[in-house]
PDB file of N, CA and C in Angstrom:
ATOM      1  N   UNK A   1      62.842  88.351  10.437  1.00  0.00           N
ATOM      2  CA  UNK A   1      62.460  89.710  10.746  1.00  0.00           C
ATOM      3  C   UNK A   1      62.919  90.112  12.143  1.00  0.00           C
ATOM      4  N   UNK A   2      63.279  88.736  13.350  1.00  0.00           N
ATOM      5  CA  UNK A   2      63.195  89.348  13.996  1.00  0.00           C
ATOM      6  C   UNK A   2      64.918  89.223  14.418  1.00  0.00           C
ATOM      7  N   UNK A   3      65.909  89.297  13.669  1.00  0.00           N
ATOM      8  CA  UNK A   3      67.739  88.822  13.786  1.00  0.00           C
ATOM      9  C   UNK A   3      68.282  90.344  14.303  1.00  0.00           C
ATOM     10  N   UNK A   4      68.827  90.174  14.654  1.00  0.00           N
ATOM     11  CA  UNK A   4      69.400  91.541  15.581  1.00  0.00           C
ATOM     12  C   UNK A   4      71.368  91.504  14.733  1.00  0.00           C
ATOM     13  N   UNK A   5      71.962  92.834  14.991  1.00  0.00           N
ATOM     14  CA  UNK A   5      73.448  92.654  14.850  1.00  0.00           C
ATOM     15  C   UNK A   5      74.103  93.943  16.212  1.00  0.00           C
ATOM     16  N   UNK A   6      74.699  92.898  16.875  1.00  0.00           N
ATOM     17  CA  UNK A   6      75.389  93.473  18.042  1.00  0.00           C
ATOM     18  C   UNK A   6      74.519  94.415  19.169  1.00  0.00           C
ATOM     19  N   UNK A   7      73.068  93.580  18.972  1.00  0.00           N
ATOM     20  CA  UNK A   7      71.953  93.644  20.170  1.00  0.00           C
ATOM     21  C   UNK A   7      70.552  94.622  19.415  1.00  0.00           C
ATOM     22  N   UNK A   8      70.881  95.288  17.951  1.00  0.00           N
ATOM     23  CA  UNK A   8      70.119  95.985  17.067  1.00  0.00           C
ATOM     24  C   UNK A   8      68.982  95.350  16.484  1.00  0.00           C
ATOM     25  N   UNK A   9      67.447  95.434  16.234  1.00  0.00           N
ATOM     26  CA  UNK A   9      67.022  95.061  15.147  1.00  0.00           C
ATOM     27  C   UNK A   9      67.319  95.741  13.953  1.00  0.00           C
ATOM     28  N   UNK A  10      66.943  94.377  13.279  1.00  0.00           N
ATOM     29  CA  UNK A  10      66.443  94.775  11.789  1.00  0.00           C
ATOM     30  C   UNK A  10      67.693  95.093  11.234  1.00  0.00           C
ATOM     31  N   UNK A  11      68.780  94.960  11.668  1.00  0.00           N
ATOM     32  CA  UNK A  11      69.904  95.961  11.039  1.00  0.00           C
ATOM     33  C   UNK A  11      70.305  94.917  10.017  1.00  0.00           C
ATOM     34  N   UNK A  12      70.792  93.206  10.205  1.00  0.00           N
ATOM     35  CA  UNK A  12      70.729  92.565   9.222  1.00  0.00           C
ATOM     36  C   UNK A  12      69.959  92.434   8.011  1.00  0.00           C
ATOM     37  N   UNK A  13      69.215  92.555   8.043  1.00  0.00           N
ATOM     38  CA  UNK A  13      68.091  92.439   6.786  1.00  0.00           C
ATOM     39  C   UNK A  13      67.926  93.708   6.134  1.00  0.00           C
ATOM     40  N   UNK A  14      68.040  94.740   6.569  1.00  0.00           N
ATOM     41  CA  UNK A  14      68.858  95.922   6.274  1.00  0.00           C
ATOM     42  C   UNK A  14      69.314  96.230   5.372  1.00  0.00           C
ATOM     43  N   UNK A  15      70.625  95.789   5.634  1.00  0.00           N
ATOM     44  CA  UNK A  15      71.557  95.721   5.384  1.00  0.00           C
ATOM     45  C   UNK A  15      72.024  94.788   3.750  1.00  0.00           C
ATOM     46  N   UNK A  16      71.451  93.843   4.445  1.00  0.00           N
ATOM     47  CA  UNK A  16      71.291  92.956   3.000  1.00  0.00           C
ATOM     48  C   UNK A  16      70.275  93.969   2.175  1.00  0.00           C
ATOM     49  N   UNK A  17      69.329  94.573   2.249  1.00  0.00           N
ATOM     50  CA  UNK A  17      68.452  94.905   1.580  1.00  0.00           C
ATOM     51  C   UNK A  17      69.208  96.267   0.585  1.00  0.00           C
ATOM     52  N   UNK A  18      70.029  96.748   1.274  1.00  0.00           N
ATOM     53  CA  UNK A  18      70.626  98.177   0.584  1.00  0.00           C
ATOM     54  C   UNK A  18      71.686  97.714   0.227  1.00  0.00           C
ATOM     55  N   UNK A  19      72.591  96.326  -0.225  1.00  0.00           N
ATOM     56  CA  UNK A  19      73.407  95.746  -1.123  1.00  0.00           C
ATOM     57  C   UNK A  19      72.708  95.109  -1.631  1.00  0.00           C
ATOM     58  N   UNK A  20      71.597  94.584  -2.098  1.00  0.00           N
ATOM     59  CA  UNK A  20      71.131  93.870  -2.907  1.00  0.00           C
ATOM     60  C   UNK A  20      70.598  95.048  -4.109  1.00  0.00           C
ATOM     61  N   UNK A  21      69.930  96.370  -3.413  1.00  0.00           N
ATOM     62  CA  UNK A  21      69.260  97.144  -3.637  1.00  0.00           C
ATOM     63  C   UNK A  21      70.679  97.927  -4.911  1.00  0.00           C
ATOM     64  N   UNK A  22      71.786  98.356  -4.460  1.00  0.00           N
ATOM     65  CA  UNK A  22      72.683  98.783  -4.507  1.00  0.00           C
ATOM     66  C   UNK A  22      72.964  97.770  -6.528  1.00  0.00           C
ATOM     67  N   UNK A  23      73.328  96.403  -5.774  1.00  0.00           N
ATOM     68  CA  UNK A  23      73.228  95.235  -6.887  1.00  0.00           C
ATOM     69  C   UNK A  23      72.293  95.147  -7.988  1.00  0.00           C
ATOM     70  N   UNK A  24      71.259  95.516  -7.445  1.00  0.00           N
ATOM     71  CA  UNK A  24      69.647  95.868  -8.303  1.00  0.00           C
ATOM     72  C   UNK A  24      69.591  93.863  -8.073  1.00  0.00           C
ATOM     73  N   UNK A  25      69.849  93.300  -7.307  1.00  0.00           N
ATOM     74  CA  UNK A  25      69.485  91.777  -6.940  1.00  0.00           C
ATOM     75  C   UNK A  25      68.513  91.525  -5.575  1.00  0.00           C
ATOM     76  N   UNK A  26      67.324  92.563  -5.634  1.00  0.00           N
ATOM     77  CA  UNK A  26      66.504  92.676  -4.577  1.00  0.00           C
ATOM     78  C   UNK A  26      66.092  91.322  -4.404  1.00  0.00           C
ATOM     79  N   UNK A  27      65.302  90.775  -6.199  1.00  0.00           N
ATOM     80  CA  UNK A  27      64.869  89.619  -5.745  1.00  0.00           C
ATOM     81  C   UNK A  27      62.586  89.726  -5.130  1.00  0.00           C
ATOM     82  N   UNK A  28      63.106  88.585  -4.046  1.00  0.00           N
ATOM     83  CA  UNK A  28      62.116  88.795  -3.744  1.00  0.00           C
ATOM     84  C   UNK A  28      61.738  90.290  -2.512  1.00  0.00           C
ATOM     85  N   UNK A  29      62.766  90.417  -1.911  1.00  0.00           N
ATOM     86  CA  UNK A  29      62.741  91.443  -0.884  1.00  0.00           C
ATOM     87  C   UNK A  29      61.983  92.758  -1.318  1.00  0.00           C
ATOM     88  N   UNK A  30      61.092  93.251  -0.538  1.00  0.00           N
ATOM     89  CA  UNK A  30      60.209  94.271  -0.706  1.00  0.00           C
ATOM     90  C   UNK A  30      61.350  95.335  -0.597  1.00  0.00           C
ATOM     91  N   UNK A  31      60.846  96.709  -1.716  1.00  0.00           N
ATOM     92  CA  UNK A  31      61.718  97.810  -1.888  1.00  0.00           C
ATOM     93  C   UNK A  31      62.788  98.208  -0.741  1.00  0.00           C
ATOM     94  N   UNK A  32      64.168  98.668  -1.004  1.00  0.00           N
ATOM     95  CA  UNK A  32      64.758  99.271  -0.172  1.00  0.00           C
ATOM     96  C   UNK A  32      64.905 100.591  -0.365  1.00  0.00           C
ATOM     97  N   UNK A  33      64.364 101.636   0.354  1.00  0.00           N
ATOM     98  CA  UNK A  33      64.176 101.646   1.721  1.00  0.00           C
ATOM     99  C   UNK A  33      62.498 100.942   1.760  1.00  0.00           C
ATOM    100  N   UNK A  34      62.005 100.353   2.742  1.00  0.00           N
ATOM    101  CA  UNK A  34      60.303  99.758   2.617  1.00  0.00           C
ATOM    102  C   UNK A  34      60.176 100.831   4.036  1.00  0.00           C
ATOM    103  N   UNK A  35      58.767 100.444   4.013  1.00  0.00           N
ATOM    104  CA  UNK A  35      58.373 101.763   4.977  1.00  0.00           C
ATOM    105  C   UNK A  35      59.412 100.702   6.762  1.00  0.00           C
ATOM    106  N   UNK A  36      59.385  99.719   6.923  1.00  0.00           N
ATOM    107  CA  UNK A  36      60.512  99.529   8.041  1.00  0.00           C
ATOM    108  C   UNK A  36      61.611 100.084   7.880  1.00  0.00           C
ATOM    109  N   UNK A  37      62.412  99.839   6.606  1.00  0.00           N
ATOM    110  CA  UNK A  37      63.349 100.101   6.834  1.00  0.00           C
ATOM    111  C   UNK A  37      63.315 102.196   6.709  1.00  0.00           C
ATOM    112  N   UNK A  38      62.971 102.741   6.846  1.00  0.00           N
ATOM    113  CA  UNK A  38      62.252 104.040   6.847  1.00  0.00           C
ATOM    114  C   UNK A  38      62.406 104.929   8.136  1.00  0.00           C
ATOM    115  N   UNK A  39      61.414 103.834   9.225  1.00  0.00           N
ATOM    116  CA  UNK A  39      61.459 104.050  10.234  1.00  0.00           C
ATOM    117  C   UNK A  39      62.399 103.726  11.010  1.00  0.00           C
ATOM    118  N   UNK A  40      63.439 102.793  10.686  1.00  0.00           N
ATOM    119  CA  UNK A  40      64.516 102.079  11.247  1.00  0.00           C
ATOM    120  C   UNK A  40      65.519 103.336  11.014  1.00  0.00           C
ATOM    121  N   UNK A  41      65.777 104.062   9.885  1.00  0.00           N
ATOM    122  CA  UNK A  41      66.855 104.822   9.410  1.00  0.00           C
ATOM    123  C   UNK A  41      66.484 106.198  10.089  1.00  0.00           C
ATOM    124  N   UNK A  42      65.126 106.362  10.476  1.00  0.00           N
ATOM    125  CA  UNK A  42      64.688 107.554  11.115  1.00  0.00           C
ATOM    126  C   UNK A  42      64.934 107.595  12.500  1.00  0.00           C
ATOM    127  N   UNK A  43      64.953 106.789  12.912  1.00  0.00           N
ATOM    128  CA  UNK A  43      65.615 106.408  14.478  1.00  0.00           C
ATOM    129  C   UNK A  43      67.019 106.646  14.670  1.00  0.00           C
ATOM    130  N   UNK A  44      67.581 106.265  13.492  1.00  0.00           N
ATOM    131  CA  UNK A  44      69.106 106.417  13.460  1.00  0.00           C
ATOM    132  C   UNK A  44      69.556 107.967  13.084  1.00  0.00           C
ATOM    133  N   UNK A  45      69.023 108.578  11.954  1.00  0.00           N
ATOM    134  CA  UNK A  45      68.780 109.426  12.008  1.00  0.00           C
ATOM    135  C   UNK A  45      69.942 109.394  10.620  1.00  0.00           C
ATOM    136  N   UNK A  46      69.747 108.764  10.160  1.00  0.00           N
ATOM    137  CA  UNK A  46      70.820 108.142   8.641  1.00  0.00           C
ATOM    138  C   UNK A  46      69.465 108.479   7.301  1.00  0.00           C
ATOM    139  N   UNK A  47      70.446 108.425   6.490  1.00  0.00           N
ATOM    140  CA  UNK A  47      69.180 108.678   5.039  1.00  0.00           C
ATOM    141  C   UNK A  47      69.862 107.320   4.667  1.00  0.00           C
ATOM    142  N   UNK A  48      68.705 107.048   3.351  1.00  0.00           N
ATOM    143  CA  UNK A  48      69.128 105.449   3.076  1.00  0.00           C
ATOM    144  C   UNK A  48      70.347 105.684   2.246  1.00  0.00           C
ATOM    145  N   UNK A  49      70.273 106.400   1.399  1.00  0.00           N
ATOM    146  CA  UNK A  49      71.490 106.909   1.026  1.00  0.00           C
ATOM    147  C   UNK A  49      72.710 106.531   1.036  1.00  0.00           C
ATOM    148  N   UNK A  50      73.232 107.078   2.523  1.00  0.00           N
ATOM    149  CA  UNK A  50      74.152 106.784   3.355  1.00  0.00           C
ATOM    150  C   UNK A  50      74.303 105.349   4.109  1.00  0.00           C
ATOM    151  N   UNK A  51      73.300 104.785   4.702  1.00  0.00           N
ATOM    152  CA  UNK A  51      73.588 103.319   5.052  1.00  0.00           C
ATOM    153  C   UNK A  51      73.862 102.862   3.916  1.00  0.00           C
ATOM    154  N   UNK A  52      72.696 103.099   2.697  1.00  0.00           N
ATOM    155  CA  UNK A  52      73.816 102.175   1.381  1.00  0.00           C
ATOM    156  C   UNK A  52      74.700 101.926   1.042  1.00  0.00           C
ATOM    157  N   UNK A  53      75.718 103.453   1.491  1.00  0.00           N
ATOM    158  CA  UNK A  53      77.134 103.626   1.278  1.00  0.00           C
ATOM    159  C   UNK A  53      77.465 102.774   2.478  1.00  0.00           C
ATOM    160  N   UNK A  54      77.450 103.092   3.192  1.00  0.00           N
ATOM    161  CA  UNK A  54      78.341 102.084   4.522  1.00  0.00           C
ATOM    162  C   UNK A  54      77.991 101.158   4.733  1.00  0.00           C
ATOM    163  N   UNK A  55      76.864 100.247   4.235  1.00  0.00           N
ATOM    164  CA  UNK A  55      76.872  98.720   4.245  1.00  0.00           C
ATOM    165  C   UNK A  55      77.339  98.201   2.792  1.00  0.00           C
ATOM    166  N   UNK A  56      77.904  98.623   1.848  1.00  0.00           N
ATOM    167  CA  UNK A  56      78.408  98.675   0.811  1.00  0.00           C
ATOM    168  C   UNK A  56      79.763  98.547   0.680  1.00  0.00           C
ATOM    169  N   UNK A  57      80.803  99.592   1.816  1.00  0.00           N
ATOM    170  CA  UNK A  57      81.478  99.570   1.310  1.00  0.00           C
ATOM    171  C   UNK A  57      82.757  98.992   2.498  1.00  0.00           C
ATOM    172  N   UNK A  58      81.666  98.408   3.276  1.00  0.00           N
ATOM    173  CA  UNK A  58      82.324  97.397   4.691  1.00  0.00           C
ATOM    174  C   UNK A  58      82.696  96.707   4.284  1.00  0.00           C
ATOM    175  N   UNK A  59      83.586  95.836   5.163  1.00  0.00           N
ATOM    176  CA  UNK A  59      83.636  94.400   4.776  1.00  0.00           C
ATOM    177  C   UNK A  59      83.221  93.531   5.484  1.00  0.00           C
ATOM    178  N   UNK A  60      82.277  93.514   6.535  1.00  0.00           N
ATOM    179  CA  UNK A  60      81.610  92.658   7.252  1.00  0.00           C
ATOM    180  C   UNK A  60      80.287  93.303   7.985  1.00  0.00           C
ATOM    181  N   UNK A  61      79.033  92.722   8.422  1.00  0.00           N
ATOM    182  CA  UNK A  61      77.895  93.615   9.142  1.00  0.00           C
ATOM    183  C   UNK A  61      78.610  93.908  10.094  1.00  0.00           C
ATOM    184  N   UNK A  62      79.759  93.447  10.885  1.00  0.00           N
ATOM    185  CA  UNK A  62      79.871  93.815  12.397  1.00  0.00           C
ATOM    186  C   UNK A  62      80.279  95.490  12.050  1.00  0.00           C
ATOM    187  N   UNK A  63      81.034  95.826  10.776  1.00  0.00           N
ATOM    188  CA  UNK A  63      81.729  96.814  10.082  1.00  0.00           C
ATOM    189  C   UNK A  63      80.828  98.033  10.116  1.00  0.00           C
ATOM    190  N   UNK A  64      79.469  97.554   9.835  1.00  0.00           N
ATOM    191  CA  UNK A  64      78.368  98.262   9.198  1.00  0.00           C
ATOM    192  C   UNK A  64      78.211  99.207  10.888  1.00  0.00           C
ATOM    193  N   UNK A  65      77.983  98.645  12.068  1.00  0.00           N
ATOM    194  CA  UNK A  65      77.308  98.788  13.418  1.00  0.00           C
ATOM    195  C   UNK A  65      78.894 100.277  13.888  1.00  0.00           C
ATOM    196  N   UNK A  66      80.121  99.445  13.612  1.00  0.00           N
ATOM    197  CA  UNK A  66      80.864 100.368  13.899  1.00  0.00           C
ATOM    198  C   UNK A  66      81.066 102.191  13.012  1.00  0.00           C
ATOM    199  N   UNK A  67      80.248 101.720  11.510  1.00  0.00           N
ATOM    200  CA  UNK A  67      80.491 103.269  10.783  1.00  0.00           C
ATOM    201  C   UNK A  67      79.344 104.100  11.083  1.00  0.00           C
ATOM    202  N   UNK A  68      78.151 103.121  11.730  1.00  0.00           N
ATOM    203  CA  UNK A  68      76.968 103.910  11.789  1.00  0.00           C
ATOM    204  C   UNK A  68      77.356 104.799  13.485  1.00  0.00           C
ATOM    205  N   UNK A  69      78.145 104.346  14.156  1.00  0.00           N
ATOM    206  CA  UNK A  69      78.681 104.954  15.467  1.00  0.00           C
ATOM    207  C   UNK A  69      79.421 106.025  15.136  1.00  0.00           C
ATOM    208  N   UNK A  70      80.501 105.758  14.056  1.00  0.00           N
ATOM    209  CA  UNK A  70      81.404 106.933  13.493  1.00  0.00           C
ATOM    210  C   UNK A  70      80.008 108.316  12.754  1.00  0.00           C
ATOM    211  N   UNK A  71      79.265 107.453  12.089  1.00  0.00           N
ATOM    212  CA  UNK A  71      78.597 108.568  11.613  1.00  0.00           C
ATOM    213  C   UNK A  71      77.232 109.381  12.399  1.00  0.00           C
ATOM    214  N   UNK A  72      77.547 108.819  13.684  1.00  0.00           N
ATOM    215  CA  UNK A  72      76.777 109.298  14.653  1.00  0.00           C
ATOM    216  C   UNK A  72      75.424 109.024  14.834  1.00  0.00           C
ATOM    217  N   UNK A  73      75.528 107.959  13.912  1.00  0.00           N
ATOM    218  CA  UNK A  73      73.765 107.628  14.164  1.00  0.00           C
ATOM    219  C   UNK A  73      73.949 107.508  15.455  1.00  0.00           C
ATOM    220  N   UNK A  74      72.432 107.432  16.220  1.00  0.00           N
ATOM    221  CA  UNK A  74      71.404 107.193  17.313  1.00  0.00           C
ATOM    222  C   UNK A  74      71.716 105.735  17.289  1.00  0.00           C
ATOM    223  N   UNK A  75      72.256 104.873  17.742  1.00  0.00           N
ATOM    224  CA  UNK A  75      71.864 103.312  18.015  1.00  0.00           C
ATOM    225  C   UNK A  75      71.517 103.343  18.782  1.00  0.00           C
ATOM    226  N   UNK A  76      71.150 103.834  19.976  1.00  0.00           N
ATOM    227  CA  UNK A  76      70.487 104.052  21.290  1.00  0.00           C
ATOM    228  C   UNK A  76      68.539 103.986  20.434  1.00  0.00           C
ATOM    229  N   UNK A  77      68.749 104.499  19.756  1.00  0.00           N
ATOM    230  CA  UNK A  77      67.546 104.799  19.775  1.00  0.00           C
ATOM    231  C   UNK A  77      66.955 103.709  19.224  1.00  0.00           C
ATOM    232  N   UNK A  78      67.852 102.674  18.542  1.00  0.00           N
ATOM    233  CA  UNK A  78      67.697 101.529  17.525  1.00  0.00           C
ATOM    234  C   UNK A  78      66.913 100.613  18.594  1.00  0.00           C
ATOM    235  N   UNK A  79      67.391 100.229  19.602  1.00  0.00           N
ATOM    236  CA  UNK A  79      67.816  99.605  20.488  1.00  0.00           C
ATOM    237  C   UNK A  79      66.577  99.349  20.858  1.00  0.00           C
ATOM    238  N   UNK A  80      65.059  99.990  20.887  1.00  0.00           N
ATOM    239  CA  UNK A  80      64.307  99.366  20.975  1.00  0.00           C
ATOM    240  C   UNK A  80      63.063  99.351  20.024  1.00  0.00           C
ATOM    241  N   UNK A  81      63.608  99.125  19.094  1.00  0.00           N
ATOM    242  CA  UNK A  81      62.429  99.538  17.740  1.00  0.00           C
ATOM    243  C   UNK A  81      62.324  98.265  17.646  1.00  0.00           C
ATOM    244  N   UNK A  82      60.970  97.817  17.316  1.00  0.00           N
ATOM    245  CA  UNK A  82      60.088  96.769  17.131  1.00  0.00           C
ATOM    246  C   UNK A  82      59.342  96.233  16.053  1.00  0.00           C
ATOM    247  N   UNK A  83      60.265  96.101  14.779  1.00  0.00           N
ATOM    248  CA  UNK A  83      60.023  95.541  13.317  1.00  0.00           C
ATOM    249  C   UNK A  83      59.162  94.616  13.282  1.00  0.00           C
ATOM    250  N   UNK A  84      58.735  93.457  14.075  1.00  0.00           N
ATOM    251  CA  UNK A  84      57.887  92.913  13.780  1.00  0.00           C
ATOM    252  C   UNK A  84      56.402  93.699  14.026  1.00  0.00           C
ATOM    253  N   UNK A  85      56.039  94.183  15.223  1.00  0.00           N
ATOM    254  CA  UNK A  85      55.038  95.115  15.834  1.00  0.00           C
ATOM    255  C   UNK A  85      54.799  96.169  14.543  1.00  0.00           C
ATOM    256  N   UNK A  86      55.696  97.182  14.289  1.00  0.00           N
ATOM    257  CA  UNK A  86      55.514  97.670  13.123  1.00  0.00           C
ATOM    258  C   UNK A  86      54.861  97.222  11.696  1.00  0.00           C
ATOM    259  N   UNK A  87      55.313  96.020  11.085  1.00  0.00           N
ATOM    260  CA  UNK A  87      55.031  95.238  10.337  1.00  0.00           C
ATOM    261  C   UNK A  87      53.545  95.143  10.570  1.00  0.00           C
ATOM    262  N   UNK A  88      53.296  94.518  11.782  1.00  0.00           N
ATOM    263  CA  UNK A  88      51.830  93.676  11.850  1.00  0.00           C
ATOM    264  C   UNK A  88      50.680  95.628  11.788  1.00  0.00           C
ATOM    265  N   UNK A  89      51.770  96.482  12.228  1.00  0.00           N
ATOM    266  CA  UNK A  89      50.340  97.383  12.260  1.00  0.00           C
ATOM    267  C   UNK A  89      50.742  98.258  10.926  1.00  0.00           C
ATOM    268  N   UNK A  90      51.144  98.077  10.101  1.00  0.00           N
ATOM    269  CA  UNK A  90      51.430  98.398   9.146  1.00  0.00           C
ATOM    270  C   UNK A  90      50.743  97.593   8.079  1.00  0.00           C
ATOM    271  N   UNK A  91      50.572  96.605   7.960  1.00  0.00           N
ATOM    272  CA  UNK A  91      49.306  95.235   7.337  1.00  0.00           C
ATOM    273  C   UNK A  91      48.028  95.616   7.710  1.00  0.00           C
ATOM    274  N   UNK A  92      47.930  95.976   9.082  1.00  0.00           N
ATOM    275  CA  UNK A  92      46.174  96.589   9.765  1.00  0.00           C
ATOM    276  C   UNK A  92      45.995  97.122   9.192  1.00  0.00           C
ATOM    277  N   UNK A  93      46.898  98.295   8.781  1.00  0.00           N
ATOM    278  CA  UNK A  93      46.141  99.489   8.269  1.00  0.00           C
ATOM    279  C   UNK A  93      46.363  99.374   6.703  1.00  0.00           C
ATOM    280  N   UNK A  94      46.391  98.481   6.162  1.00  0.00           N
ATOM    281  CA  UNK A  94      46.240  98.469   4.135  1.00  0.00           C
ATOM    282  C   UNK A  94      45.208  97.002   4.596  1.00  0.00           C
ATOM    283  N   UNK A  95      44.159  97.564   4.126  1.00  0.00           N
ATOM    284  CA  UNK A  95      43.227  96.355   3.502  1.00  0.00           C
ATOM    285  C   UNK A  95      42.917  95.350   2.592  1.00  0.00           C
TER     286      UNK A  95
END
């Protein structure tokens, strides 16, 4: 949860999550988009949509960091979002 790509959270697991999602080979991985990855894409300012398409149709994650720059996401804003913190208060609040 907590793997970074080119100083980003969460963007690996991501990433995997919207080609697996894409694959319909989720598996065990909780829905893509899950409410992280939600808030992760809202920062960026991407619909899942669209990361699906561009982690899809890369050919490597480093690929993924460079189309989300072309497509103007916010990585600035990525830069300090806190997936695990999220997670844990996201569990607080479902009983």
């Amino acid at each position: 949860m907590d793997a970074r790509l080119a100083g980003y959270p969460w963007l690996p697991r991501m990433i995997d999550k919207a080609r697996a999602s894409k694959a319909r080979t989720l598996g065990t991985y909780y829905r893509y988009p899950c409410p992280i990855d939600t808030a992760c894409l809202d920062l960026l300012g991407i619909n899942p949509g669209v990361f699906r398409e561009i982690a899809c149709r890369v050919s490597s994650d480093d690929h993924v960091v460079d189309e989300l720059a072309q497509a103007r996401a916010d990585l600035e804003q990525l830069a300090t979002f806190d997936p695990v913190r999220l997670s844990s208060e996201l569990h607080a609040r479902d009983p």
